[in-house]
PDB file of N, CA and C in Angstrom:
ATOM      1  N   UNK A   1     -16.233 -30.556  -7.776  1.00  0.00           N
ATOM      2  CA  UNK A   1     -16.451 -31.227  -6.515  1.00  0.00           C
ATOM      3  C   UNK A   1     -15.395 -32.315  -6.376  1.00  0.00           C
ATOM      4  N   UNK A   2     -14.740 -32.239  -4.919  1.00  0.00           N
ATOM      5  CA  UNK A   2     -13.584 -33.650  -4.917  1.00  0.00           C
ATOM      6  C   UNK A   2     -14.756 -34.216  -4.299  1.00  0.00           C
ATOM      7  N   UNK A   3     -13.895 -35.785  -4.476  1.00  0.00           N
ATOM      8  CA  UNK A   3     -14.551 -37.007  -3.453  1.00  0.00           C
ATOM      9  C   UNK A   3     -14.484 -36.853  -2.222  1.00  0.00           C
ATOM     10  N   UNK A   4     -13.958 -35.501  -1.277  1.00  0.00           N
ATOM     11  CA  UNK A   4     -14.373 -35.640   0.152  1.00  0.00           C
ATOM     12  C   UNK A   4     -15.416 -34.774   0.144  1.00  0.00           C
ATOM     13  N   UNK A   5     -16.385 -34.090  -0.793  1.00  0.00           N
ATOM     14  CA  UNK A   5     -17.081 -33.037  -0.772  1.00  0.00           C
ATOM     15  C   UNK A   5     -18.411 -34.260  -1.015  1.00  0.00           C
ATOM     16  N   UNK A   6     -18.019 -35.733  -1.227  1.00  0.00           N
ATOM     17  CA  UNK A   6     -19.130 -36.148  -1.444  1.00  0.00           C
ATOM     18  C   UNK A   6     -19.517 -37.301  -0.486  1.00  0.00           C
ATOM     19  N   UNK A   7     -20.575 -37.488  -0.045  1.00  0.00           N
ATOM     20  CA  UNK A   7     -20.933 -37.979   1.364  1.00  0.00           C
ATOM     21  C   UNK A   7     -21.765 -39.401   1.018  1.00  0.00           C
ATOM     22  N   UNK A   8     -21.824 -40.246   2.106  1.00  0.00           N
ATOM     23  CA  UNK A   8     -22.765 -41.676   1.738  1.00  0.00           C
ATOM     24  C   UNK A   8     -24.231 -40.917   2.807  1.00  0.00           C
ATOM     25  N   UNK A   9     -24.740 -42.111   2.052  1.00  0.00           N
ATOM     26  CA  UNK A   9     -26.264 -42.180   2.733  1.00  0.00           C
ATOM     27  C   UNK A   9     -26.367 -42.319   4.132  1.00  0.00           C
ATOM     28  N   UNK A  10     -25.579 -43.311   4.141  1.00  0.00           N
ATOM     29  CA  UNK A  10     -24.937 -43.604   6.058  1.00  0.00           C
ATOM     30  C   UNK A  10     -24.495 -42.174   6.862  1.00  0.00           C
ATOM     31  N   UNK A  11     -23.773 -41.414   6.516  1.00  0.00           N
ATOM     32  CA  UNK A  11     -23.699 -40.069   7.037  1.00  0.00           C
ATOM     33  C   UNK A  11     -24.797 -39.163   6.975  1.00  0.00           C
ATOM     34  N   UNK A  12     -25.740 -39.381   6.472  1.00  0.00           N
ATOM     35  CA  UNK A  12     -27.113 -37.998   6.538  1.00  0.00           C
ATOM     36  C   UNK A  12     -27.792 -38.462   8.100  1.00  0.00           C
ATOM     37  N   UNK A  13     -27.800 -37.405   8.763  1.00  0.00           N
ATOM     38  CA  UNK A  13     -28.573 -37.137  10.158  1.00  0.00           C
ATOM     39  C   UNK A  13     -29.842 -37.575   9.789  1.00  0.00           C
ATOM     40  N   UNK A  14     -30.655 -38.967   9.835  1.00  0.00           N
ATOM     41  CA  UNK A  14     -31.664 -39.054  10.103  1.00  0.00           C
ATOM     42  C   UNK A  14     -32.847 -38.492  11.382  1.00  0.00           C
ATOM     43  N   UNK A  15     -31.392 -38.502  12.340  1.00  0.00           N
ATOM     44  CA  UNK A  15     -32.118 -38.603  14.015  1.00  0.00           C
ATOM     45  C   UNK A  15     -33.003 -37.291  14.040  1.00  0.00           C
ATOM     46  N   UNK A  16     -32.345 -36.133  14.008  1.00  0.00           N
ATOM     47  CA  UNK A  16     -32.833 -34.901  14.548  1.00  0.00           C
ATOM     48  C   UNK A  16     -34.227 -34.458  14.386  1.00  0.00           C
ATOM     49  N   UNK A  17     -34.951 -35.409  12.912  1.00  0.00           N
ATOM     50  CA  UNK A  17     -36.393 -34.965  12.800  1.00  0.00           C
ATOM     51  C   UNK A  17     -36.969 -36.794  12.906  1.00  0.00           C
ATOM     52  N   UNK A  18     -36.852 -37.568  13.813  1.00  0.00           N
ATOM     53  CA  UNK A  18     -37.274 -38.693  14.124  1.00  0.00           C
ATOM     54  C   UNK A  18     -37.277 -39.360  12.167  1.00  0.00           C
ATOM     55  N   UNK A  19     -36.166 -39.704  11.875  1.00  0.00           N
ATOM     56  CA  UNK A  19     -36.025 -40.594  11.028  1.00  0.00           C
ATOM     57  C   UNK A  19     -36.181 -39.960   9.492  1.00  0.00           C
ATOM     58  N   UNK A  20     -36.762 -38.678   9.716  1.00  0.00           N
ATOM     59  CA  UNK A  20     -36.723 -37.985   8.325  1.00  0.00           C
ATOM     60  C   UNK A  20     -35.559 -36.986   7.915  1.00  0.00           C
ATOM     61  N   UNK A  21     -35.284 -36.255   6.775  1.00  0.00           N
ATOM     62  CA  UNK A  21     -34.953 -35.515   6.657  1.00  0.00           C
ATOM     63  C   UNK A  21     -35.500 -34.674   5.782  1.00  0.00           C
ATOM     64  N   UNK A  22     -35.522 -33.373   5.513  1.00  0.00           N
ATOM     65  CA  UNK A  22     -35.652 -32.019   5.102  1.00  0.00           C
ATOM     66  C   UNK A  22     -35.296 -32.472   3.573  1.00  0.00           C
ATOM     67  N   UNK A  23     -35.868 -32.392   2.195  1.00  0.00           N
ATOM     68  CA  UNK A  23     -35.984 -32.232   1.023  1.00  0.00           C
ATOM     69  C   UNK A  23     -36.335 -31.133   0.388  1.00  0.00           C
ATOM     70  N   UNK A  24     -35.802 -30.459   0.063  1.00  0.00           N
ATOM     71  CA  UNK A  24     -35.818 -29.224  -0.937  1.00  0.00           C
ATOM     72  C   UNK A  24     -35.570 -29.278  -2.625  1.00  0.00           C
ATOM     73  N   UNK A  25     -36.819 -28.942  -3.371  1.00  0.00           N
ATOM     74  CA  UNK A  25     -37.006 -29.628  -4.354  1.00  0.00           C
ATOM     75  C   UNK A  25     -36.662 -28.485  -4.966  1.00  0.00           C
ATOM     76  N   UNK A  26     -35.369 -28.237  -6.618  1.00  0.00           N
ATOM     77  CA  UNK A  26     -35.315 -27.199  -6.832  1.00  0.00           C
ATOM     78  C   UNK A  26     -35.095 -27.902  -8.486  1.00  0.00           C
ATOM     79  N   UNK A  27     -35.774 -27.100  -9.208  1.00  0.00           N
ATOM     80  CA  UNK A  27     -35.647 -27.087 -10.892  1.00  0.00           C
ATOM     81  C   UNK A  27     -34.214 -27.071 -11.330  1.00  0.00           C
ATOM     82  N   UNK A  28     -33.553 -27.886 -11.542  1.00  0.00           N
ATOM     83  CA  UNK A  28     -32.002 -28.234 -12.265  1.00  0.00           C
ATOM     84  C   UNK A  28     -31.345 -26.878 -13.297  1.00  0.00           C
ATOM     85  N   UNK A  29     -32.503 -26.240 -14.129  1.00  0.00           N
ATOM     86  CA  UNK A  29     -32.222 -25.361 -15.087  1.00  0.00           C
ATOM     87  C   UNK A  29     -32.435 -24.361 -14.328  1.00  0.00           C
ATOM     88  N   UNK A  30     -34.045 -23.871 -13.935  1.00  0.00           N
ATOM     89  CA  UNK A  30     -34.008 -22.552 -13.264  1.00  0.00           C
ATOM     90  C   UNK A  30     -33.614 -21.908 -12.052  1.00  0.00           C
ATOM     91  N   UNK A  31     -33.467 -23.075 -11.180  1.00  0.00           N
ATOM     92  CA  UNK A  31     -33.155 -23.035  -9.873  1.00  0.00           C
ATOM     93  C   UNK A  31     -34.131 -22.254  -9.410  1.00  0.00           C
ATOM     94  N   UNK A  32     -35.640 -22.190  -9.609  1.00  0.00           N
ATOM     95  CA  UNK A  32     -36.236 -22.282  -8.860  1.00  0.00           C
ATOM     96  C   UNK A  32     -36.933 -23.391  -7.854  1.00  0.00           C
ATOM     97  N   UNK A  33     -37.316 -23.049  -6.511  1.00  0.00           N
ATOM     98  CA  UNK A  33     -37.662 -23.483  -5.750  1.00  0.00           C
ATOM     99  C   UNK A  33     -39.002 -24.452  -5.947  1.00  0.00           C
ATOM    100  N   UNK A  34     -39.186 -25.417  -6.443  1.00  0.00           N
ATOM    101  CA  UNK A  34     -40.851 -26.161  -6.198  1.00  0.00           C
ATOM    102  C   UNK A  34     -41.411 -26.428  -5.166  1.00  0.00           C
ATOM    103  N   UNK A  35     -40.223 -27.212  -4.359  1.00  0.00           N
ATOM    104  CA  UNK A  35     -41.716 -27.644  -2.920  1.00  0.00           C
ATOM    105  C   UNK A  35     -40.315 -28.198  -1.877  1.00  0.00           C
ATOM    106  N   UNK A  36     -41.222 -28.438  -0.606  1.00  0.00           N
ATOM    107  CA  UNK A  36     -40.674 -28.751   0.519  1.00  0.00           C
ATOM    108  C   UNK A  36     -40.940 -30.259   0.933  1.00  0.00           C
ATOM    109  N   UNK A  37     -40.642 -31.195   0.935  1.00  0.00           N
ATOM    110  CA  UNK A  37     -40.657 -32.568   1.738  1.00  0.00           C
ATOM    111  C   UNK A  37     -39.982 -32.978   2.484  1.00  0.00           C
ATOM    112  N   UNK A  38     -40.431 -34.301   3.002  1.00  0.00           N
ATOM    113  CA  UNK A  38     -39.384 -34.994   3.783  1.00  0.00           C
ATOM    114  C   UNK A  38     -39.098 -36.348   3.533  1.00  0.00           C
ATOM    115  N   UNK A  39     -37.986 -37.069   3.841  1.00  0.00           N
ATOM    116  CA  UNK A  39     -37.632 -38.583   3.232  1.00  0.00           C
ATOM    117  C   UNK A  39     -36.806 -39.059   4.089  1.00  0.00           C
ATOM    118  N   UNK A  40     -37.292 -40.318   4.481  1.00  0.00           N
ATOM    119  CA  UNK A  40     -36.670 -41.365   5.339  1.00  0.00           C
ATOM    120  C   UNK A  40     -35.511 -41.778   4.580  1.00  0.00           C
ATOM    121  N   UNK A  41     -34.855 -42.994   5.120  1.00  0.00           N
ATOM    122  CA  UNK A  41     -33.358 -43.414   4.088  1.00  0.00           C
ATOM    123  C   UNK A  41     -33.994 -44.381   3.729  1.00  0.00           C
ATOM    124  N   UNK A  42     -35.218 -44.850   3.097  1.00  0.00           N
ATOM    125  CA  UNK A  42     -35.772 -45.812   2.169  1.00  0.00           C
ATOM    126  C   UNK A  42     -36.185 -44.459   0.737  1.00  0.00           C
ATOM    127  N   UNK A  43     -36.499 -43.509   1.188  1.00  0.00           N
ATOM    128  CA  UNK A  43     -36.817 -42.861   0.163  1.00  0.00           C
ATOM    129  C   UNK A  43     -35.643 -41.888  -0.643  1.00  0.00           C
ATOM    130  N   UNK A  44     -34.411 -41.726   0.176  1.00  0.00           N
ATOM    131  CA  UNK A  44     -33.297 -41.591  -0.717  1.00  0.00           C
ATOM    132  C   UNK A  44     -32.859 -42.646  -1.611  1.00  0.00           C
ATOM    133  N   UNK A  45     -32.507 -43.513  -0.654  1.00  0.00           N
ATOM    134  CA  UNK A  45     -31.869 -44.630  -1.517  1.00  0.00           C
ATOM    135  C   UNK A  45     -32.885 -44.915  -2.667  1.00  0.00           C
ATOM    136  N   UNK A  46     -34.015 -45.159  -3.151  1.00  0.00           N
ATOM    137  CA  UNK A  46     -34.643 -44.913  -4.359  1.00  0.00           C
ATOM    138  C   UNK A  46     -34.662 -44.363  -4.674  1.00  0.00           C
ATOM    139  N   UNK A  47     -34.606 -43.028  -4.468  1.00  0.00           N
ATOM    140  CA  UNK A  47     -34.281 -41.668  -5.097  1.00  0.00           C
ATOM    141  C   UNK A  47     -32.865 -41.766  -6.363  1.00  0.00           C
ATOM    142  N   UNK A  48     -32.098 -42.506  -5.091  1.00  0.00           N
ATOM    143  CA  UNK A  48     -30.635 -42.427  -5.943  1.00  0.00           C
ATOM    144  C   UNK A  48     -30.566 -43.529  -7.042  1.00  0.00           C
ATOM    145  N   UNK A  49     -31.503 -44.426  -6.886  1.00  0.00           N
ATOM    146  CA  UNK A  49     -31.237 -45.729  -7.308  1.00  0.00           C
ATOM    147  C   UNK A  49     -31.593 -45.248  -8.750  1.00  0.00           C
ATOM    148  N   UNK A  50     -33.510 -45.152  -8.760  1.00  0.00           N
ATOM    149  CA  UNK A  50     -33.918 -44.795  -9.717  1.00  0.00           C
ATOM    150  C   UNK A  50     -34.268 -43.630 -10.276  1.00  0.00           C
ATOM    151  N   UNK A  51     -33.694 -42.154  -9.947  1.00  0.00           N
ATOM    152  CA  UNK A  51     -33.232 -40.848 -10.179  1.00  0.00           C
ATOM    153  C   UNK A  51     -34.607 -40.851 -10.775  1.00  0.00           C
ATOM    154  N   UNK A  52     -35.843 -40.657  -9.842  1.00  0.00           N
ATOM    155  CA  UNK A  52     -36.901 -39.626  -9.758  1.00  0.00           C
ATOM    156  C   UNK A  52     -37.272 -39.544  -7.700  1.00  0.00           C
ATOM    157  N   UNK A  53     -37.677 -38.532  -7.717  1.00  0.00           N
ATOM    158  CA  UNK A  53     -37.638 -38.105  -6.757  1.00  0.00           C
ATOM    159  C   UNK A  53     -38.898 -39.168  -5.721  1.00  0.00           C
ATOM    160  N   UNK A  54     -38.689 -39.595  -4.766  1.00  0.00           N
ATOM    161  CA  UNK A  54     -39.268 -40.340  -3.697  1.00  0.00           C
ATOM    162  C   UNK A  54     -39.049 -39.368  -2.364  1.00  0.00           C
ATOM    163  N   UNK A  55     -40.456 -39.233  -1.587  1.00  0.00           N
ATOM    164  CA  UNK A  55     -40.463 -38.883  -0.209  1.00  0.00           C
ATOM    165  C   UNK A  55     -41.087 -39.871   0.771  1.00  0.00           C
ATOM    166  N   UNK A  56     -41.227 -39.669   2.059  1.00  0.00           N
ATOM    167  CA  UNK A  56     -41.859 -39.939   2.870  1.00  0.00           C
ATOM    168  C   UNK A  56     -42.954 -38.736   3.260  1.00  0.00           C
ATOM    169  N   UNK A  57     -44.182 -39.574   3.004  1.00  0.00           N
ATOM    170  CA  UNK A  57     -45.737 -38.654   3.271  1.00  0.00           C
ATOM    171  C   UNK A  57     -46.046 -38.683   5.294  1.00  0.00           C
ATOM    172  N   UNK A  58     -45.726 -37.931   5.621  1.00  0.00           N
ATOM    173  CA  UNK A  58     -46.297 -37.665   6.978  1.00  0.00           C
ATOM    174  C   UNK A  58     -47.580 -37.910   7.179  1.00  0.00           C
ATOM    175  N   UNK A  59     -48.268 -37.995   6.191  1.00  0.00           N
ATOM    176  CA  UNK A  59     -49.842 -38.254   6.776  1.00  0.00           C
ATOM    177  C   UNK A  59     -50.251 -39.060   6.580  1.00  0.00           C
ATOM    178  N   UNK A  60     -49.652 -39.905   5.107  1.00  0.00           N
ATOM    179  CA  UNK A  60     -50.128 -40.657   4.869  1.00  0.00           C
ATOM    180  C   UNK A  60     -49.283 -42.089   5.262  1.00  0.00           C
ATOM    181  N   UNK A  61     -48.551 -41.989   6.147  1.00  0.00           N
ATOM    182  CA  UNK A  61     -47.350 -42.497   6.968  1.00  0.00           C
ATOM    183  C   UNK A  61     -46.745 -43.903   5.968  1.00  0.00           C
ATOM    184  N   UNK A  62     -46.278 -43.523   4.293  1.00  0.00           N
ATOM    185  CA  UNK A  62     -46.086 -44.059   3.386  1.00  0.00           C
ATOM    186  C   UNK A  62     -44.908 -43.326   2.932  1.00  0.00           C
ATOM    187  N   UNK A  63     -44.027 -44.627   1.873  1.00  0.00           N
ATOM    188  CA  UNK A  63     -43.555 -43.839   0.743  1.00  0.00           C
ATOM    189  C   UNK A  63     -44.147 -43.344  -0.583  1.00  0.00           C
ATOM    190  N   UNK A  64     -43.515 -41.888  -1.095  1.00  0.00           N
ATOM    191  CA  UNK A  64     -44.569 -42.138  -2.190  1.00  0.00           C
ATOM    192  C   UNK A  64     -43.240 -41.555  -3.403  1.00  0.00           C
ATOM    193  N   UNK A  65     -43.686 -41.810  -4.321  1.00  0.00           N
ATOM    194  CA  UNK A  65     -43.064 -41.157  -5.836  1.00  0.00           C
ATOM    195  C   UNK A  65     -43.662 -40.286  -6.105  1.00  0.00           C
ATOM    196  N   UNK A  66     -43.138 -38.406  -6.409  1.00  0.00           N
ATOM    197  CA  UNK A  66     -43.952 -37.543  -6.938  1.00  0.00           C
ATOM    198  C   UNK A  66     -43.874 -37.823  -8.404  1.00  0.00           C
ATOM    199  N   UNK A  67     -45.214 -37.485  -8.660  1.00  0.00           N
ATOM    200  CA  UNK A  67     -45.856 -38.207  -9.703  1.00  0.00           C
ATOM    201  C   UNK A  67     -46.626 -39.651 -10.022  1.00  0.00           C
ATOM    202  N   UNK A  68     -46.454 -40.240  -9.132  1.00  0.00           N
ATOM    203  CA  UNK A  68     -46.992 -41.530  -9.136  1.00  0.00           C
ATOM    204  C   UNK A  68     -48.395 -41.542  -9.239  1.00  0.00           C
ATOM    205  N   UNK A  69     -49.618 -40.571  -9.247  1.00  0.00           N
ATOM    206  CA  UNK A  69     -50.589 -40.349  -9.489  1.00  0.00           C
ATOM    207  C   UNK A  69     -50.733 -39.626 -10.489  1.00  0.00           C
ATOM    208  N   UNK A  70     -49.885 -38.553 -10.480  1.00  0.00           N
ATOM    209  CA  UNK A  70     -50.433 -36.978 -11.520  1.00  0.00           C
ATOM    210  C   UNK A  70     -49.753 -37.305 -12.587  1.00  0.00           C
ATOM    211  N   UNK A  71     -48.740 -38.291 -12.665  1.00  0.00           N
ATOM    212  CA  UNK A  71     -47.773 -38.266 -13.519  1.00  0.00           C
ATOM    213  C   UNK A  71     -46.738 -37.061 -13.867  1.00  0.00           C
ATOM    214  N   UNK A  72     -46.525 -36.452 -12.818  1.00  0.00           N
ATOM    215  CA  UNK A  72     -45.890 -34.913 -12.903  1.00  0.00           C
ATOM    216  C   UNK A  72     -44.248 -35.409 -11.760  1.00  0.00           C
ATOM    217  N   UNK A  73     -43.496 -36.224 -12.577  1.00  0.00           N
ATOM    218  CA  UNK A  73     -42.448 -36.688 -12.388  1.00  0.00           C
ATOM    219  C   UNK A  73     -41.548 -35.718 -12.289  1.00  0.00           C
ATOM    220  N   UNK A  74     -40.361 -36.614 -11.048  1.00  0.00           N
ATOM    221  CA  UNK A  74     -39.366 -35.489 -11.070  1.00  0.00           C
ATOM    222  C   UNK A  74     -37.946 -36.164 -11.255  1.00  0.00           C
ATOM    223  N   UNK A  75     -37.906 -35.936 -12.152  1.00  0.00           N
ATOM    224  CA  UNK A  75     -36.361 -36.803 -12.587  1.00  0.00           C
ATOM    225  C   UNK A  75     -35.242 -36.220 -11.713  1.00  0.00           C
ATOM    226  N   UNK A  76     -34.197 -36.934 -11.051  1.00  0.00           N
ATOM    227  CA  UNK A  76     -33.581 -36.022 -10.402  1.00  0.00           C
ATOM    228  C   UNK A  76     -31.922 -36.020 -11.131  1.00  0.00           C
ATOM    229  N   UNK A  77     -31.632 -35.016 -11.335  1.00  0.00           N
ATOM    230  CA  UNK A  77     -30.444 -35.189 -11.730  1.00  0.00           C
ATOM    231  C   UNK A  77     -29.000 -35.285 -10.348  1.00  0.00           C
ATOM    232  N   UNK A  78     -29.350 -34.591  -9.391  1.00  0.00           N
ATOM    233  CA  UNK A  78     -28.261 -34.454  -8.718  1.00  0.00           C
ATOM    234  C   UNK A  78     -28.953 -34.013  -7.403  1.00  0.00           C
ATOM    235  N   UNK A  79     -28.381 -34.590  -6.344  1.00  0.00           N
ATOM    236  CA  UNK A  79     -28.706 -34.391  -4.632  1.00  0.00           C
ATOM    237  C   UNK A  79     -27.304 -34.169  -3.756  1.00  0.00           C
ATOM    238  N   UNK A  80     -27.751 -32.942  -3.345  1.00  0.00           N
ATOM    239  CA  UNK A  80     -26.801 -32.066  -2.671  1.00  0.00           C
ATOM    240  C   UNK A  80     -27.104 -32.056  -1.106  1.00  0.00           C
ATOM    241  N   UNK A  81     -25.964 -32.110   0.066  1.00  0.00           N
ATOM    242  CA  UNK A  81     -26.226 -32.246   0.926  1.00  0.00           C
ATOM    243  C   UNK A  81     -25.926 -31.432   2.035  1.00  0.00           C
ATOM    244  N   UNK A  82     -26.390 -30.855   2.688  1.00  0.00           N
ATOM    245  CA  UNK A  82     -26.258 -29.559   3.444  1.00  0.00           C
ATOM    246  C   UNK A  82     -25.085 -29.379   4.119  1.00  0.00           C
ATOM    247  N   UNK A  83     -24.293 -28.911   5.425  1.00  0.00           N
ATOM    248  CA  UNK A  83     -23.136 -28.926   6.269  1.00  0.00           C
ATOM    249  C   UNK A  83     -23.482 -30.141   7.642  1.00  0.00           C
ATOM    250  N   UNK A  84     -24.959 -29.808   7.875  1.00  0.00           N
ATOM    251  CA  UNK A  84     -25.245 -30.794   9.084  1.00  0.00           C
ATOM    252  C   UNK A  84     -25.760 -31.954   8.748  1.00  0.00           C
ATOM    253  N   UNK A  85     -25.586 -32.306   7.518  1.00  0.00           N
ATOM    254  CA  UNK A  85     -26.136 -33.477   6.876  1.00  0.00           C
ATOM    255  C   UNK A  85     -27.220 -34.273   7.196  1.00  0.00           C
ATOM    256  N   UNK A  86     -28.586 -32.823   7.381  1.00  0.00           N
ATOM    257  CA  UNK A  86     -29.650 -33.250   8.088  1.00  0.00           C
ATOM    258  C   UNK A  86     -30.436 -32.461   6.843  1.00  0.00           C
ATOM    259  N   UNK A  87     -30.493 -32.172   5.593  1.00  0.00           N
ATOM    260  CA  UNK A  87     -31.394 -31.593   4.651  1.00  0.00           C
ATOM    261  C   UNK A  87     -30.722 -31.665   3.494  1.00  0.00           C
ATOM    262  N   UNK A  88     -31.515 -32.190   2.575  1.00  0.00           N
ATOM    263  CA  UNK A  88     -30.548 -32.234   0.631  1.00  0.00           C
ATOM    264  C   UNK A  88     -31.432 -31.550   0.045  1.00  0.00           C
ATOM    265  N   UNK A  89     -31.261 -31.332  -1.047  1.00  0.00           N
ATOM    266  CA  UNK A  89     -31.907 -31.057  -2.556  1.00  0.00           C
ATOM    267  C   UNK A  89     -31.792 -31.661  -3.524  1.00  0.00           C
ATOM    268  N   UNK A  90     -32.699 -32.033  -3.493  1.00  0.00           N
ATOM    269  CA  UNK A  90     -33.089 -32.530  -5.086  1.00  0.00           C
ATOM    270  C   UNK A  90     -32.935 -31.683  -6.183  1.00  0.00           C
ATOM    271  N   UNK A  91     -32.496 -32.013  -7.169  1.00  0.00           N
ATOM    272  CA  UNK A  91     -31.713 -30.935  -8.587  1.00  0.00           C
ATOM    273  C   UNK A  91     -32.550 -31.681  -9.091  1.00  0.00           C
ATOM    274  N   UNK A  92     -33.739 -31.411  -9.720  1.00  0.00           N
ATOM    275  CA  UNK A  92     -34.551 -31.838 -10.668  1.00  0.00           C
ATOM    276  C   UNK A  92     -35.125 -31.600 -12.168  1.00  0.00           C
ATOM    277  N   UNK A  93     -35.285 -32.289 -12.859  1.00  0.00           N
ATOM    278  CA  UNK A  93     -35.679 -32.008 -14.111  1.00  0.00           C
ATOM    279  C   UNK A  93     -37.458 -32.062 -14.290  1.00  0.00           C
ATOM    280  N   UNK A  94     -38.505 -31.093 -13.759  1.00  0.00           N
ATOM    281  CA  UNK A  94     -39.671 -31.525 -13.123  1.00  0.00           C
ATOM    282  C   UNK A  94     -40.545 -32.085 -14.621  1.00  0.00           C
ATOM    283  N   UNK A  95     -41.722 -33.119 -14.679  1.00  0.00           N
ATOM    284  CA  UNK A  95     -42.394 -33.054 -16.109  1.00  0.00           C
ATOM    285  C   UNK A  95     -43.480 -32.692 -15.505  1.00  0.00           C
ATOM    286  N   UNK A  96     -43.549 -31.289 -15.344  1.00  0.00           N
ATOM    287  CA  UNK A  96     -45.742 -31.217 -14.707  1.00  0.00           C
ATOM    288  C   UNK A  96     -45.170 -30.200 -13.695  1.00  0.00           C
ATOM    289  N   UNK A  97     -46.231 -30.016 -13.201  1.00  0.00           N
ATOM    290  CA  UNK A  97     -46.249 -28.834 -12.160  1.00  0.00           C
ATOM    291  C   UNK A  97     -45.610 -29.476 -11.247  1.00  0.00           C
ATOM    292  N   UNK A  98     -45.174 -28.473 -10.354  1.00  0.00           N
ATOM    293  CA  UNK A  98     -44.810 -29.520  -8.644  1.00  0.00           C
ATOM    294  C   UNK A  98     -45.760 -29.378  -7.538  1.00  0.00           C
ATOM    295  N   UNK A  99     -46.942 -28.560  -7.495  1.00  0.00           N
ATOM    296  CA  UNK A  99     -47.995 -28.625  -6.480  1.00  0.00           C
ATOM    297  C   UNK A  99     -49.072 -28.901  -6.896  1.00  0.00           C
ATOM    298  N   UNK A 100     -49.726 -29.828  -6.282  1.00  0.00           N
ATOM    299  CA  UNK A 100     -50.981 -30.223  -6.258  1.00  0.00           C
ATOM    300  C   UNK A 100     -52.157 -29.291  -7.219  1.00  0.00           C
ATOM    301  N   UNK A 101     -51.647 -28.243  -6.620  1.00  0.00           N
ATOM    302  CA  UNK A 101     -52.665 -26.811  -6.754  1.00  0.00           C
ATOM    303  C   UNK A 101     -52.909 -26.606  -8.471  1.00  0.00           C
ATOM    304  N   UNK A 102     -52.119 -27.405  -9.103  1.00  0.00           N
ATOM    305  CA  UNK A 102     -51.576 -27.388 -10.665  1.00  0.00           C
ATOM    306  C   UNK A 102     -50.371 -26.189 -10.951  1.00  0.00           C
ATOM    307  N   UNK A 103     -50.166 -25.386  -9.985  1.00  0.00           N
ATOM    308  CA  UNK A 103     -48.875 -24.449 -10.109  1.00  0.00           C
ATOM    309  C   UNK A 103     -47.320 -25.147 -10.133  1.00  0.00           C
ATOM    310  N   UNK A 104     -46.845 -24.470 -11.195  1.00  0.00           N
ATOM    311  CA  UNK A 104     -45.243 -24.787 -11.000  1.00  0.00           C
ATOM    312  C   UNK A 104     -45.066 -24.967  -9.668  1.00  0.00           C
ATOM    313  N   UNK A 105     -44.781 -24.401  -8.639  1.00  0.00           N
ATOM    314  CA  UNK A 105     -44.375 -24.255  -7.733  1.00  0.00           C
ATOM    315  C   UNK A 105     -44.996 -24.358  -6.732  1.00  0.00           C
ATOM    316  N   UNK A 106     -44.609 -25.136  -5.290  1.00  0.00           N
ATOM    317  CA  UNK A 106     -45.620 -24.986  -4.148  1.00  0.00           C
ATOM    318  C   UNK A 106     -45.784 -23.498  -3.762  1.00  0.00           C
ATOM    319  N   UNK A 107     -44.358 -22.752  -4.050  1.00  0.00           N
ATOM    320  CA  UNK A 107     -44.283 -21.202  -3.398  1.00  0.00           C
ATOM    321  C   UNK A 107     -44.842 -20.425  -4.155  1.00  0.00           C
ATOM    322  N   UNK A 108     -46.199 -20.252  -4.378  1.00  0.00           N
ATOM    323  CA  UNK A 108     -46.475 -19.200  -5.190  1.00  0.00           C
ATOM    324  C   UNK A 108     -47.625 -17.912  -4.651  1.00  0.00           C
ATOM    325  N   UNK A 109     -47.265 -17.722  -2.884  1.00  0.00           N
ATOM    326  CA  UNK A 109     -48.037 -16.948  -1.914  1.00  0.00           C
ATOM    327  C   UNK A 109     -46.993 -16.179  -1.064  1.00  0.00           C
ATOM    328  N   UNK A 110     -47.112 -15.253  -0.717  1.00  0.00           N
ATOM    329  CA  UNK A 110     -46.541 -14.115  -0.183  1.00  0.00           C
ATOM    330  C   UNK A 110     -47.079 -14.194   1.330  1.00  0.00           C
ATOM    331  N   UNK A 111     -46.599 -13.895   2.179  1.00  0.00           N
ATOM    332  CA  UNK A 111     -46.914 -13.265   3.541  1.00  0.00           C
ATOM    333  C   UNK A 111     -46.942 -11.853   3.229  1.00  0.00           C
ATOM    334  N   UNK A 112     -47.841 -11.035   3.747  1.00  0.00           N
ATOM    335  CA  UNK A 112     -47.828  -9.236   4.417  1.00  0.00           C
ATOM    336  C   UNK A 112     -47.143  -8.980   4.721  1.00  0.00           C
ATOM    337  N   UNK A 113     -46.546  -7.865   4.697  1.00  0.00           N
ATOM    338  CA  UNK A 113     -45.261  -7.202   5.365  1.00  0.00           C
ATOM    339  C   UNK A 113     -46.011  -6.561   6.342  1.00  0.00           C
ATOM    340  N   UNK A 114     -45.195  -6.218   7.798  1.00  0.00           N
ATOM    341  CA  UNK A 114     -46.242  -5.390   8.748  1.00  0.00           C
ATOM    342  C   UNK A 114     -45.745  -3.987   8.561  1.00  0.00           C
ATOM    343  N   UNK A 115     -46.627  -2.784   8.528  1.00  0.00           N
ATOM    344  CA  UNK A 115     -46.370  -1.574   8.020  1.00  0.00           C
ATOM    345  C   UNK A 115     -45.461  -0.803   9.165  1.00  0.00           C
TER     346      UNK A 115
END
């Protein structure tokens, strides 16, 4: 990666989803997929500061730390930032499941295919 491939906080599109952006949480080693969030630029910039993962809770109209209850921390090693600089990923090192549900993964359900 050169230094123009790498972007400030000031350049991520907050606007397009009223102040949030799109978080995509993905396992550093397996590159699988864990979960979907969203994060204001209070919850990057801690993100980056103290490299575990911080979102903004829509419902609970808070910041929060995953893990800050379950203790199922997500260390982040590296945040990557899309072309429209309106969605990153989190490169994470996860300790615990990443869904609530106690599953690795939030994705662990299929849709039907229609015949």
């Amino acid at each position: 990666m050169t230094s123009s491939d790498e972007v400030s906080v000031e350049e991520l599109d907050f606007a397009r989803l009223n102040g949030l952006i799109t978080v995509v949480v993905q396992d550093a080693s397996t590159k699988d997929v864990l979960m979907v969030a969203f994060a204001n630029k209070e919850a990057i910039l801690r993100t980056l500061k103290e490299r575990v993962a911080y979102f903004w809770s829509r419902s609970r109209k808070k910041l929060w730390m995953k893990g800050e209850t379950s203790g199922n921390i997500q260390e982040v090693e590296r945040v990557l930032v899309d072309c429209d600089a309106d969605a990153v990923i989190y490169l994470v090192r996860p300790r615990g499941p990443a869904c609530h549900t106690g599953r690795l993964s939030c994705f662990y359900r299929s849709l039907k295919m229609e015949d």
